[in-house]
PDB file of N, CA and C in Angstrom:
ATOM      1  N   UNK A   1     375.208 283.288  27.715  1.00  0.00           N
ATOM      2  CA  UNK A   1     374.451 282.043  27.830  1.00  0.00           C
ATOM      3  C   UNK A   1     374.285 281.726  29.311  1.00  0.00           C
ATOM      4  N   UNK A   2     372.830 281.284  29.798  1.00  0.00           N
ATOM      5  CA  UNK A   2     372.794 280.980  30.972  1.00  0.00           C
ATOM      6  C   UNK A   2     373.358 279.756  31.108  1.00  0.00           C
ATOM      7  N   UNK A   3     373.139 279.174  32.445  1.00  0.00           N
ATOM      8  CA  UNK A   3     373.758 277.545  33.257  1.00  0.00           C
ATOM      9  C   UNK A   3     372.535 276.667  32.322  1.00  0.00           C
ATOM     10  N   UNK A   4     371.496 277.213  31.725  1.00  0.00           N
ATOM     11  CA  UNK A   4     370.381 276.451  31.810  1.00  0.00           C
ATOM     12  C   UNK A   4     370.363 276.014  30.339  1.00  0.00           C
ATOM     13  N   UNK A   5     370.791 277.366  29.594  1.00  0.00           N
ATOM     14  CA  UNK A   5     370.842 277.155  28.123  1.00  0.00           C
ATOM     15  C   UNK A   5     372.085 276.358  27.863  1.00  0.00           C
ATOM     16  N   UNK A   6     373.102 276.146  28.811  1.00  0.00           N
ATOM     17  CA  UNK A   6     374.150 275.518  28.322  1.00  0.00           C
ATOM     18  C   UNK A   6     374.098 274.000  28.755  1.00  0.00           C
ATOM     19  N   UNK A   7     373.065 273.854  29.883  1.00  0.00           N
ATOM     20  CA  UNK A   7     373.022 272.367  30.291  1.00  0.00           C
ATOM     21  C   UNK A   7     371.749 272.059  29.548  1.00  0.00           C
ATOM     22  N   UNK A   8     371.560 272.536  28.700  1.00  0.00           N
ATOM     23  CA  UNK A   8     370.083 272.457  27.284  1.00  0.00           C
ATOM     24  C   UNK A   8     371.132 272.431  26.050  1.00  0.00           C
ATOM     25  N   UNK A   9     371.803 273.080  25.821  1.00  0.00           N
ATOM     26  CA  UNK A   9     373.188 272.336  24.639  1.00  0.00           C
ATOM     27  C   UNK A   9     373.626 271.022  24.860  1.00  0.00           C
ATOM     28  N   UNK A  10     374.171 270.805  25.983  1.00  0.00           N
ATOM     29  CA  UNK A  10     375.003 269.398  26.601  1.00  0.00           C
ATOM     30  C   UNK A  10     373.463 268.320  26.363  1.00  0.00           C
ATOM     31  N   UNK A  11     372.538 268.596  26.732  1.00  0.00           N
ATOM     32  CA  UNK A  11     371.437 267.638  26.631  1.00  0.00           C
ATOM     33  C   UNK A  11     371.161 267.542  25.059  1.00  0.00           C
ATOM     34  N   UNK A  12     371.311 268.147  23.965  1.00  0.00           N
ATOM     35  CA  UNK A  12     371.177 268.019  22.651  1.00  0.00           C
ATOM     36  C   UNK A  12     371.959 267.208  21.984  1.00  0.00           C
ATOM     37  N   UNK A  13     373.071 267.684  22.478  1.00  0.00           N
ATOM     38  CA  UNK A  13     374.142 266.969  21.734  1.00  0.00           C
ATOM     39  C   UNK A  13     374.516 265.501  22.414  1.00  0.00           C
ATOM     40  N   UNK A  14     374.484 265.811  23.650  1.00  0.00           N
ATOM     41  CA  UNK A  14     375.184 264.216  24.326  1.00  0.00           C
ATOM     42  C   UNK A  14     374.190 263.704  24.455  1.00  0.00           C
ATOM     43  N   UNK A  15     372.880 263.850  25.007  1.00  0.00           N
ATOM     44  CA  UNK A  15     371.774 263.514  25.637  1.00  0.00           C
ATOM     45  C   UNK A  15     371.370 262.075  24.801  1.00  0.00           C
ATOM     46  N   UNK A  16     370.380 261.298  25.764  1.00  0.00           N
ATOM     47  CA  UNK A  16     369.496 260.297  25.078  1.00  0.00           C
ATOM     48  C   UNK A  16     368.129 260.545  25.373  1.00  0.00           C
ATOM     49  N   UNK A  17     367.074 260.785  25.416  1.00  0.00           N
ATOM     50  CA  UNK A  17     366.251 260.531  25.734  1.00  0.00           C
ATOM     51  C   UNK A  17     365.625 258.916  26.696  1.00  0.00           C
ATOM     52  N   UNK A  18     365.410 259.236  27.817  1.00  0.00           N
ATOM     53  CA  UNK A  18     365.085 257.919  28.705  1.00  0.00           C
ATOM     54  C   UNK A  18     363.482 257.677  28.704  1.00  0.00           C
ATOM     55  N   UNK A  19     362.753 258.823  28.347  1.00  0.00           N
ATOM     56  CA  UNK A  19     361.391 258.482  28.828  1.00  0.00           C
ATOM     57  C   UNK A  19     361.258 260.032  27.987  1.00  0.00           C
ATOM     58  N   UNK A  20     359.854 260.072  27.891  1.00  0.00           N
ATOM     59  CA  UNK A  20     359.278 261.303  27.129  1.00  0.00           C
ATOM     60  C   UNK A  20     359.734 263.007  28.242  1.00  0.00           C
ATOM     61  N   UNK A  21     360.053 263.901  27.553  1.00  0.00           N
ATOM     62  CA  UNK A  21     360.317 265.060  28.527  1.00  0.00           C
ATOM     63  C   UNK A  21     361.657 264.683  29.482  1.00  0.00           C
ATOM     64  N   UNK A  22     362.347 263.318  28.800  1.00  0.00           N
ATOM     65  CA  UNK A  22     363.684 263.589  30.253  1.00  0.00           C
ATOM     66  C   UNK A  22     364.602 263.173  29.458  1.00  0.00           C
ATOM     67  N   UNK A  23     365.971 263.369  29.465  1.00  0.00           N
ATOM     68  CA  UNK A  23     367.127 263.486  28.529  1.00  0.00           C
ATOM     69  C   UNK A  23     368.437 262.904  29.512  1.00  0.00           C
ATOM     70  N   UNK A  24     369.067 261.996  29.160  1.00  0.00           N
ATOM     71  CA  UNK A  24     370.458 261.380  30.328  1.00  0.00           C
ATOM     72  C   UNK A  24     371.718 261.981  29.364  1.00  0.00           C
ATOM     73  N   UNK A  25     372.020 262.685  30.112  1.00  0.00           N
ATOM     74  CA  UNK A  25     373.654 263.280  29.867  1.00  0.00           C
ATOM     75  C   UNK A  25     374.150 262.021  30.042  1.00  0.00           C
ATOM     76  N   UNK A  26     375.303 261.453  29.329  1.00  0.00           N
ATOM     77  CA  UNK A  26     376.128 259.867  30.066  1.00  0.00           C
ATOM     78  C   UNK A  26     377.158 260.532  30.011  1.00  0.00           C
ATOM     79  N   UNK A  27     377.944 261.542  29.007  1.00  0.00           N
ATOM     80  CA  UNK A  27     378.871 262.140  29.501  1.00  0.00           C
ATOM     81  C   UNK A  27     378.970 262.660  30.131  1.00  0.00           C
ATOM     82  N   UNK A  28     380.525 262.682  31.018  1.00  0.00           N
ATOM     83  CA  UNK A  28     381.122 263.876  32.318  1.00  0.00           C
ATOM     84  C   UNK A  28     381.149 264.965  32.001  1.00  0.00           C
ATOM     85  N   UNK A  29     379.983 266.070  32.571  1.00  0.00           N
ATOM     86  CA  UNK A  29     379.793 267.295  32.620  1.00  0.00           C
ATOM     87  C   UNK A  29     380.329 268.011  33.900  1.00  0.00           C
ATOM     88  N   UNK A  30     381.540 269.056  34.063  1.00  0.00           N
ATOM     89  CA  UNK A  30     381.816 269.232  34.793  1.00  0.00           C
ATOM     90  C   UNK A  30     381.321 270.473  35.074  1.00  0.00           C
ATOM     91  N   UNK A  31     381.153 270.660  36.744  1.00  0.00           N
ATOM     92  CA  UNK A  31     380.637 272.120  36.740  1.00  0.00           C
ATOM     93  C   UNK A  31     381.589 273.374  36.316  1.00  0.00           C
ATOM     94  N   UNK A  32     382.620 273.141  35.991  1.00  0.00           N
ATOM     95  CA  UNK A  32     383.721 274.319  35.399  1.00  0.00           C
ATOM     96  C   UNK A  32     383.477 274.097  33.849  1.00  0.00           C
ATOM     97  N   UNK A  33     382.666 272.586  33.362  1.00  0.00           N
ATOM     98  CA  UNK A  33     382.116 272.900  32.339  1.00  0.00           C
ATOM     99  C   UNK A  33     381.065 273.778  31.550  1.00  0.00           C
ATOM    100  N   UNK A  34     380.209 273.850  32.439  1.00  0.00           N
ATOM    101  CA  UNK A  34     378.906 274.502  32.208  1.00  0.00           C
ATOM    102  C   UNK A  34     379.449 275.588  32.554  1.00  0.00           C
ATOM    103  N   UNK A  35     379.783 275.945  33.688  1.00  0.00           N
ATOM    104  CA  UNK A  35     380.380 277.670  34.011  1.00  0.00           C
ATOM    105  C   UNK A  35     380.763 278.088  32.628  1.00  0.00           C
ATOM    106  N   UNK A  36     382.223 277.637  32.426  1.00  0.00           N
ATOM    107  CA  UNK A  36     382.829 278.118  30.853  1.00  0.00           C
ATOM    108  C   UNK A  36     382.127 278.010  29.886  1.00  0.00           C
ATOM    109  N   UNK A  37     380.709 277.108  29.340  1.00  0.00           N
ATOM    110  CA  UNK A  37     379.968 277.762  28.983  1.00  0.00           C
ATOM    111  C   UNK A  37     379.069 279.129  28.811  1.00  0.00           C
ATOM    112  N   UNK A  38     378.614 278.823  30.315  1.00  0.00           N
ATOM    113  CA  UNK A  38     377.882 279.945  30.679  1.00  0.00           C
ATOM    114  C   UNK A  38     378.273 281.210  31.016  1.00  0.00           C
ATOM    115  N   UNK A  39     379.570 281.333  30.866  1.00  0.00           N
ATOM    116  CA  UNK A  39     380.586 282.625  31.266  1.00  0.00           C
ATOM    117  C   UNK A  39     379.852 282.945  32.512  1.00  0.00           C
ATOM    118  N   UNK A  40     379.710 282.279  33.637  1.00  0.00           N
ATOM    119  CA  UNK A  40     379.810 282.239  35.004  1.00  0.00           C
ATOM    120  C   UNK A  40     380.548 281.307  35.961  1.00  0.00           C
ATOM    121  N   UNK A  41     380.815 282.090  37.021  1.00  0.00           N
ATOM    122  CA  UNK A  41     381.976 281.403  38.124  1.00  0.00           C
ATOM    123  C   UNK A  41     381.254 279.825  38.201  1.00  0.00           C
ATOM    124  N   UNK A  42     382.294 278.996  38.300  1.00  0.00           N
ATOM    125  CA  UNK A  42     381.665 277.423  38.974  1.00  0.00           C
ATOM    126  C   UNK A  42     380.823 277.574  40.243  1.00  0.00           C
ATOM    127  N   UNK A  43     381.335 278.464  41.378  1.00  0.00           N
ATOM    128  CA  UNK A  43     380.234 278.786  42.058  1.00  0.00           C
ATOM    129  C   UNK A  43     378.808 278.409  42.183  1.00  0.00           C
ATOM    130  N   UNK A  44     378.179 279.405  40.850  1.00  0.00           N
ATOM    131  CA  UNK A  44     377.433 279.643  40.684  1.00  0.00           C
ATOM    132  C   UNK A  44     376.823 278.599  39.763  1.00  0.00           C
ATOM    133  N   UNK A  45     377.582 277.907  38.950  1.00  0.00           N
ATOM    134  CA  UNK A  45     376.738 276.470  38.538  1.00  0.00           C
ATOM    135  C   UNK A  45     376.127 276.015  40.253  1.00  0.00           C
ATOM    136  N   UNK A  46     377.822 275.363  40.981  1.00  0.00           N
ATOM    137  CA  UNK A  46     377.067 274.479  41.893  1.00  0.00           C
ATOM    138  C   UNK A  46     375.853 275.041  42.652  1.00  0.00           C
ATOM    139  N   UNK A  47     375.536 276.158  43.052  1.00  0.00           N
ATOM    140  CA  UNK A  47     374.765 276.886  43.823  1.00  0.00           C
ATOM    141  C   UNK A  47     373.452 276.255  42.721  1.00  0.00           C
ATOM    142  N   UNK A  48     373.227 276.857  41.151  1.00  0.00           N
ATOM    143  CA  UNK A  48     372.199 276.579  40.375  1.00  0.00           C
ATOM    144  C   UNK A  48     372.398 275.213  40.032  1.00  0.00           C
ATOM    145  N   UNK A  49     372.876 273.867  40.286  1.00  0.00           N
ATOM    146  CA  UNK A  49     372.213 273.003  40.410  1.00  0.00           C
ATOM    147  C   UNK A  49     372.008 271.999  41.429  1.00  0.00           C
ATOM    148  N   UNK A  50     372.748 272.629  42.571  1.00  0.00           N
ATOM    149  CA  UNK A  50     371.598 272.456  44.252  1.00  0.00           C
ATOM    150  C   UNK A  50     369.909 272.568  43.613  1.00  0.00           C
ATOM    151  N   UNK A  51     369.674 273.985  43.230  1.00  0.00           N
ATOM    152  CA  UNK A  51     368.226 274.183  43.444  1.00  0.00           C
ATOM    153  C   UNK A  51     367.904 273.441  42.590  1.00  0.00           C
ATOM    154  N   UNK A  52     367.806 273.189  41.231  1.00  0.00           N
ATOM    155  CA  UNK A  52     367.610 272.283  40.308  1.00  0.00           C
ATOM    156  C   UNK A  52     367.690 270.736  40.658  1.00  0.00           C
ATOM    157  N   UNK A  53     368.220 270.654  41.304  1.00  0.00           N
ATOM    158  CA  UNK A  53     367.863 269.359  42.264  1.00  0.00           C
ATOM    159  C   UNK A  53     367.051 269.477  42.920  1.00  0.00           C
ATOM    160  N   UNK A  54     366.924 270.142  43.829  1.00  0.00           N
ATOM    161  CA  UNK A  54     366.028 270.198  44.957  1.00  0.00           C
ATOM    162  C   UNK A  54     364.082 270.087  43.922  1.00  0.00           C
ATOM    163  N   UNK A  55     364.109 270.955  43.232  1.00  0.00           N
ATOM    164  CA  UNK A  55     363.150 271.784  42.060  1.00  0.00           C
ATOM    165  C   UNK A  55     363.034 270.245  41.090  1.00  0.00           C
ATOM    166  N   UNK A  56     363.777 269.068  41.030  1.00  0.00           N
ATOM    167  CA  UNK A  56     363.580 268.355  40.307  1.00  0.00           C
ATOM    168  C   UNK A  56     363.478 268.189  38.819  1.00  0.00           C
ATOM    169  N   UNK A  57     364.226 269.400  38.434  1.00  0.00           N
ATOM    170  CA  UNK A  57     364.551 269.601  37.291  1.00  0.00           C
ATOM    171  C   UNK A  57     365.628 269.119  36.754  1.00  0.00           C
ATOM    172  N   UNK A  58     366.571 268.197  37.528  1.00  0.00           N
ATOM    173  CA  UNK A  58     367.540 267.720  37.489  1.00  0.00           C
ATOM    174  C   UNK A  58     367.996 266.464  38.119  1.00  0.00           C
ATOM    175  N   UNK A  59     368.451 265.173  38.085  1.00  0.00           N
ATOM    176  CA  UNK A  59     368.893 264.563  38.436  1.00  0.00           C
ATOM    177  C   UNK A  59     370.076 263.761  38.345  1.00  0.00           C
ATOM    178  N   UNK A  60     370.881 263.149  39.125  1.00  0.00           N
ATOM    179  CA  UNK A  60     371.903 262.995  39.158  1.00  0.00           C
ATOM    180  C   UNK A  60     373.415 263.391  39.633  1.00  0.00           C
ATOM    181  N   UNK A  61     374.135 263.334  38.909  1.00  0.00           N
ATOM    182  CA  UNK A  61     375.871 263.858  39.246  1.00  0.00           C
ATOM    183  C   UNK A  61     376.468 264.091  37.990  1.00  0.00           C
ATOM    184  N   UNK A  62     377.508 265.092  38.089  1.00  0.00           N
ATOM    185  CA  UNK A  62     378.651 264.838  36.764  1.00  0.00           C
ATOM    186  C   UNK A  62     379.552 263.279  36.761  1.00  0.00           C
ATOM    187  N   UNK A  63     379.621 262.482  37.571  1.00  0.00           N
ATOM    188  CA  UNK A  63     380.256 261.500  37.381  1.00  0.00           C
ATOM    189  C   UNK A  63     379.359 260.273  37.231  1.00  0.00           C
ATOM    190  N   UNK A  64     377.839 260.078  37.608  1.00  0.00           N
ATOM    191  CA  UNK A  64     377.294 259.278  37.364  1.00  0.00           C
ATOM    192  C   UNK A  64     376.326 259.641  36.214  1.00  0.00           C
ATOM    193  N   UNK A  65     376.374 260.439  35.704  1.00  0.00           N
ATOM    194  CA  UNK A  65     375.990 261.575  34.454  1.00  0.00           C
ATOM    195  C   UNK A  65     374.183 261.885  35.166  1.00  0.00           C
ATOM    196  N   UNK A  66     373.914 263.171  34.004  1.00  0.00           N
ATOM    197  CA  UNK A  66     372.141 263.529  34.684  1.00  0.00           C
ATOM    198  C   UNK A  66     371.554 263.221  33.704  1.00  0.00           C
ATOM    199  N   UNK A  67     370.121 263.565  34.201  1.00  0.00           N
ATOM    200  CA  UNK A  67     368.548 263.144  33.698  1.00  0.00           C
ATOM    201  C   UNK A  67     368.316 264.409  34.080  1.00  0.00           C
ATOM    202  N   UNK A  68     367.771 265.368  32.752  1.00  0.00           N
ATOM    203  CA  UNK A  68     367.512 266.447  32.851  1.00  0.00           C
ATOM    204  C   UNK A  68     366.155 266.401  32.439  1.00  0.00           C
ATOM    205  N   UNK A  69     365.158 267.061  33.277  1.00  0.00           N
ATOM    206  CA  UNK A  69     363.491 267.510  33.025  1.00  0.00           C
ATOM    207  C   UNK A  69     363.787 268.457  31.929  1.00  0.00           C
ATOM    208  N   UNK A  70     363.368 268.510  30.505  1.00  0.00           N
ATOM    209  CA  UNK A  70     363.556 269.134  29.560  1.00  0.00           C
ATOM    210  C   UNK A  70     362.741 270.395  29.395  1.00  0.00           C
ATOM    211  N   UNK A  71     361.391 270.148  29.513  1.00  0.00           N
ATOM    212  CA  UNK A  71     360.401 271.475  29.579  1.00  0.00           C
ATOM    213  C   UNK A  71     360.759 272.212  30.566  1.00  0.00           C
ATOM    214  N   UNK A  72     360.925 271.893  31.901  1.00  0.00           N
ATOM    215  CA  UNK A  72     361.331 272.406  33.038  1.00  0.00           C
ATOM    216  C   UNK A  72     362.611 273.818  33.034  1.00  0.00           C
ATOM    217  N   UNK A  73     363.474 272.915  32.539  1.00  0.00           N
ATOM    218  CA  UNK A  73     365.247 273.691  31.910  1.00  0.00           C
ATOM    219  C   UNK A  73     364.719 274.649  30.990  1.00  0.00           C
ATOM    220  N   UNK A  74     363.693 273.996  29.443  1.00  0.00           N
ATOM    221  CA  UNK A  74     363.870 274.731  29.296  1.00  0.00           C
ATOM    222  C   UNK A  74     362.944 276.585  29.616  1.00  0.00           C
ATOM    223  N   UNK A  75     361.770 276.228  30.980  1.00  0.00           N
ATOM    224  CA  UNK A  75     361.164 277.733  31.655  1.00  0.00           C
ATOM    225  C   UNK A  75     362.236 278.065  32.584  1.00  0.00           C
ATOM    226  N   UNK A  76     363.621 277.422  32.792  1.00  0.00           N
ATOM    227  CA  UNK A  76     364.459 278.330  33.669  1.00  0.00           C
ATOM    228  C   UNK A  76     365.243 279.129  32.700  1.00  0.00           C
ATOM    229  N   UNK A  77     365.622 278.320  31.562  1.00  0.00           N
ATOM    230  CA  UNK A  77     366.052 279.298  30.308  1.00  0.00           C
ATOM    231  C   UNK A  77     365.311 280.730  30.108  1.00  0.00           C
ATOM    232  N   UNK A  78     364.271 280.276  29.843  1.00  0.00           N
ATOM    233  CA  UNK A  78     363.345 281.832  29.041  1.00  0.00           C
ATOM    234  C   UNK A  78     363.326 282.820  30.520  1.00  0.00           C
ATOM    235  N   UNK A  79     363.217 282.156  31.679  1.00  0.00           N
ATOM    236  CA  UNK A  79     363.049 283.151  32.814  1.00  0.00           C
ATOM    237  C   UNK A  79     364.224 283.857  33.009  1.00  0.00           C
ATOM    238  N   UNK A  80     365.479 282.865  32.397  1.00  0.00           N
ATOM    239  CA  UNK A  80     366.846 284.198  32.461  1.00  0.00           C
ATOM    240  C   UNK A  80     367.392 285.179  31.400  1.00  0.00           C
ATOM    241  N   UNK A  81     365.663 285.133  30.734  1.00  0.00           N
ATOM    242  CA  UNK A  81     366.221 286.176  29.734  1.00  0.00           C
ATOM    243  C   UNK A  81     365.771 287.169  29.676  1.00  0.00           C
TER     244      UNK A  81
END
Protein backbone atom coordinates (compact mmCIF):
# COMPACT_ATOMS: atom_id res chain seq x y z
CA UNK A 1 0.00 0.00 0.00
CA UNK A 2 1.23 3.38 -0.91
CA UNK A 3 1.42 6.74 1.66
CA UNK A 4 -1.45 7.82 -0.63
CA UNK A 5 -3.71 4.79 -0.54
CA UNK A 6 -3.31 4.71 3.13
CA UNK A 7 -3.93 8.49 3.78
CA UNK A 8 -7.19 7.61 1.27
CA UNK A 9 -8.19 4.77 4.02
CA UNK A 10 -7.67 7.27 7.07
CA UNK A 11 -9.86 9.82 4.94
CA UNK A 12 -12.76 7.09 4.59
CA UNK A 13 -13.00 6.03 7.68
CA UNK A 14 -12.18 9.12 9.96
CA UNK A 15 -12.75 11.75 7.39
CA UNK A 16 -15.73 14.37 7.13
CA UNK A 17 -16.24 15.90 4.23
CA UNK A 18 -15.81 19.99 4.55
CA UNK A 19 -16.70 21.13 1.10
CA UNK A 20 -17.18 19.00 -2.15
CA UNK A 21 -13.70 17.05 -3.24
CA UNK A 22 -12.02 17.83 0.38
CA UNK A 23 -12.19 15.44 3.40
CA UNK A 24 -10.81 16.70 7.31
CA UNK A 25 -9.01 13.92 9.05
CA UNK A 26 -9.87 15.32 12.94
CA UNK A 27 -8.10 12.40 14.11
CA UNK A 28 -4.22 12.22 15.08
CA UNK A 29 -2.58 10.70 12.16
CA UNK A 30 0.84 10.05 12.85
CA UNK A 31 3.49 9.88 10.31
CA UNK A 32 4.75 6.38 11.82
CA UNK A 33 1.09 5.94 11.23
CA UNK A 34 0.75 6.05 7.66
CA UNK A 35 4.37 4.58 7.24
CA UNK A 36 3.07 1.29 9.15
CA UNK A 37 0.45 1.41 6.92
CA UNK A 38 2.21 1.89 3.98
CA UNK A 39 5.07 -0.53 4.88
CA UNK A 40 7.43 2.45 4.36
CA UNK A 41 10.10 4.18 6.60
CA UNK A 42 8.46 7.46 8.39
CA UNK A 43 11.05 9.13 6.41
CA UNK A 44 9.50 8.76 3.59
CA UNK A 45 5.89 9.71 4.68
CA UNK A 46 7.46 13.07 5.95
CA UNK A 47 9.45 13.63 2.70
CA UNK A 48 5.76 12.59 0.72
CA UNK A 49 3.84 14.95 2.60
CA UNK A 50 6.24 18.04 2.30
CA UNK A 51 5.40 17.69 -1.47
CA UNK A 52 1.76 17.14 -0.96
CA UNK A 53 1.73 20.23 0.75
CA UNK A 54 3.60 22.13 -1.29
CA UNK A 55 1.27 20.33 -4.53
CA UNK A 56 -1.79 21.27 -2.35
CA UNK A 57 -3.07 18.12 -2.12
CA UNK A 58 -2.91 18.32 1.40
CA UNK A 59 -3.45 20.48 4.19
CA UNK A 60 -2.71 20.81 7.56
CA UNK A 61 -0.79 18.77 10.50
CA UNK A 62 -1.17 15.44 12.40
CA UNK A 63 -1.97 17.40 15.50
CA UNK A 64 -4.23 19.99 14.13
CA UNK A 65 -5.64 17.10 11.86
CA UNK A 66 -5.74 17.47 7.56
CA UNK A 67 -7.95 18.47 4.71
CA UNK A 68 -7.14 16.16 2.12
CA UNK A 69 -7.83 17.13 -1.87
CA UNK A 70 -9.55 13.80 -2.61
CA UNK A 71 -9.35 13.50 -6.52
CA UNK A 72 -5.89 14.77 -6.27
CA UNK A 73 -4.68 11.68 -3.57
CA UNK A 74 -6.58 9.84 -5.25
CA UNK A 75 -4.08 10.45 -9.16
CA UNK A 76 -1.07 10.09 -6.69
CA UNK A 77 -2.54 6.66 -5.78
CA UNK A 78 -3.06 5.23 -9.39
CA UNK A 79 0.43 6.93 -10.39
CA UNK A 80 2.06 4.54 -7.69
CA UNK A 81 0.85 1.72 -9.21
Amino acid sequence: MTEARALLTFALHLGEEVEPGRVRIRHKVTQSDLAAMAGVARESVSRTLGVWTRQKILEGSSRGGYVVHEARLQREAAAAE
